[in-house]
Protein backbone atom coordinates (compact mmCIF):
# COMPACT_ATOMS: atom_id res chain seq x y z
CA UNK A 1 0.36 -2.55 -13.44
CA UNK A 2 0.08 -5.12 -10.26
CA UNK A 3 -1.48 -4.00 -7.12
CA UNK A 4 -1.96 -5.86 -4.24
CA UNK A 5 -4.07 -5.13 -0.41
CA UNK A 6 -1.53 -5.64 2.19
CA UNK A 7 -2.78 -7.94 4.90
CA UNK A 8 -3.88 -7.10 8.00
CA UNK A 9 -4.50 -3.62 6.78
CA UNK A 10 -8.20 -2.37 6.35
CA UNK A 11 -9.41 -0.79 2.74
CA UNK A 12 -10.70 2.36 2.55
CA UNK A 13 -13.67 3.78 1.45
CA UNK A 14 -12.63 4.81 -1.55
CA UNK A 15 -11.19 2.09 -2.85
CA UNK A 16 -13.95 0.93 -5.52
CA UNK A 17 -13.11 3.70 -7.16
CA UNK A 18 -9.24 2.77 -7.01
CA UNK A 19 -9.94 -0.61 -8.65
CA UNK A 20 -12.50 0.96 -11.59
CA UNK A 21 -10.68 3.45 -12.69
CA UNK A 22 -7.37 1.72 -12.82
CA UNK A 23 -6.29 -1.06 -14.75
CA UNK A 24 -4.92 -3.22 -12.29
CA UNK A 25 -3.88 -6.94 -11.96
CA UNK A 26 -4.21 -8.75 -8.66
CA UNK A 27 -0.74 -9.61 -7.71
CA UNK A 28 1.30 -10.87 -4.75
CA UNK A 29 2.98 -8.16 -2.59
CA UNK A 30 6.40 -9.82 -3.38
CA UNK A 31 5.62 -9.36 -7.31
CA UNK A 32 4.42 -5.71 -6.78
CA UNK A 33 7.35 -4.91 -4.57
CA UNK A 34 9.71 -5.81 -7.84
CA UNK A 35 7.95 -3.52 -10.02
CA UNK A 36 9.91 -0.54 -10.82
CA UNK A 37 7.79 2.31 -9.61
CA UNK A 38 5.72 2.30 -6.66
CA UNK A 39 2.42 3.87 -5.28
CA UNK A 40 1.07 3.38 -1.73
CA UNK A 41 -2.47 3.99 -0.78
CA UNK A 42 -3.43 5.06 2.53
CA UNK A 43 -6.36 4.03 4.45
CA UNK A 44 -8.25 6.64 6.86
CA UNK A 45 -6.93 5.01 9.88
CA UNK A 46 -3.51 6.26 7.94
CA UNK A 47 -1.68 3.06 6.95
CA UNK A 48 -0.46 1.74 4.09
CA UNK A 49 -3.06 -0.77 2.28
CA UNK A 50 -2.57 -1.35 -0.94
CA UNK A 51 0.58 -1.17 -3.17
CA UNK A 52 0.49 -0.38 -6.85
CA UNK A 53 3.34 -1.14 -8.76
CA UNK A 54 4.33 -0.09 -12.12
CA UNK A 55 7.15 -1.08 -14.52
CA UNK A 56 7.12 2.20 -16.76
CA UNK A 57 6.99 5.56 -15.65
CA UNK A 58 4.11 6.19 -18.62
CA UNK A 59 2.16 3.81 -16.68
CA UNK A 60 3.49 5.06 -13.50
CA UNK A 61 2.09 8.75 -14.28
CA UNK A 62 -1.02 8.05 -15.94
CA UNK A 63 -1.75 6.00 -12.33
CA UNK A 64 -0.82 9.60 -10.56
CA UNK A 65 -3.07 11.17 -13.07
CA UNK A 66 -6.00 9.40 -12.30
CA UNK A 67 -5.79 9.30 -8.22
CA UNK A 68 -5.28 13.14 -8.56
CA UNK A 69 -8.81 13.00 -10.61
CA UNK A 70 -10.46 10.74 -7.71
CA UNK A 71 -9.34 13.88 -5.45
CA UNK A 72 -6.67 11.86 -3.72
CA UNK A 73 -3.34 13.81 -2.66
CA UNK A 74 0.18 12.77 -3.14
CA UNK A 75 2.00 13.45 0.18
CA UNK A 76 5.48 12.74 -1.58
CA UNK A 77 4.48 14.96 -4.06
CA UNK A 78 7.08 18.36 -3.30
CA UNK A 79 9.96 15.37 -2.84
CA UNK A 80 12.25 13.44 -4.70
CA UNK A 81 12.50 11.15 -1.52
CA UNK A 82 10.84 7.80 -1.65
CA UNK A 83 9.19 6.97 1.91
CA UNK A 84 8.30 3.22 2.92
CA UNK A 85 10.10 1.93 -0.40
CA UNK A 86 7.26 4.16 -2.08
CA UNK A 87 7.83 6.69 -4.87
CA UNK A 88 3.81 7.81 -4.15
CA UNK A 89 2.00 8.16 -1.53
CA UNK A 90 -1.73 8.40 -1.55
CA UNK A 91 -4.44 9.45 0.45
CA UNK A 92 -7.97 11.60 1.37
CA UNK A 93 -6.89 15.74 1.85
């Protein structure tokens, strides 16, 4: 999976925890935008910081898996929808 921190845009706190439990390669945001699936993480300020992109779903729902174990919530979660050319949305409840 690529990820990559959109600039301009301000981590948050959680973030370290993003990057160790994930197995993520630094990437462009062009290259991440061209992966199949993607995952959007929101900061607390509520903007969109970092993409994750994925090219299988496996890879795609073991990602889900393991921001729902950091206690992250998936606002896109009850939709089919994708919002901001994301399939997953991420952030603090």
């Amino acid at each position: 999976m690529k990820t990559t921190l959109l600039e301009g845009k301000k981590p948050a706190k959680f973030d370290k925890h993003i990057i160790g439990n994930l197995l993520l390669n630094v990437s462009t945001p062009e290259e991440v935008r061209q992966e199949k699936l993607l995952i959007g993480i929101r900061n607390e300020a509520g903007e969109i910081y970092r993409l994750i992109g994925a090219t299988k779903h496996n890879s795609f729902m073991n990602a889900i898996e393991e921001l729902f174990d950091l206690g992250l919530v998936d606002e896109l979660q009850d939709t089919d929808a994708t919002q901001d050319g994301c399939d997953a949305i991420f952030s603090e409840a």
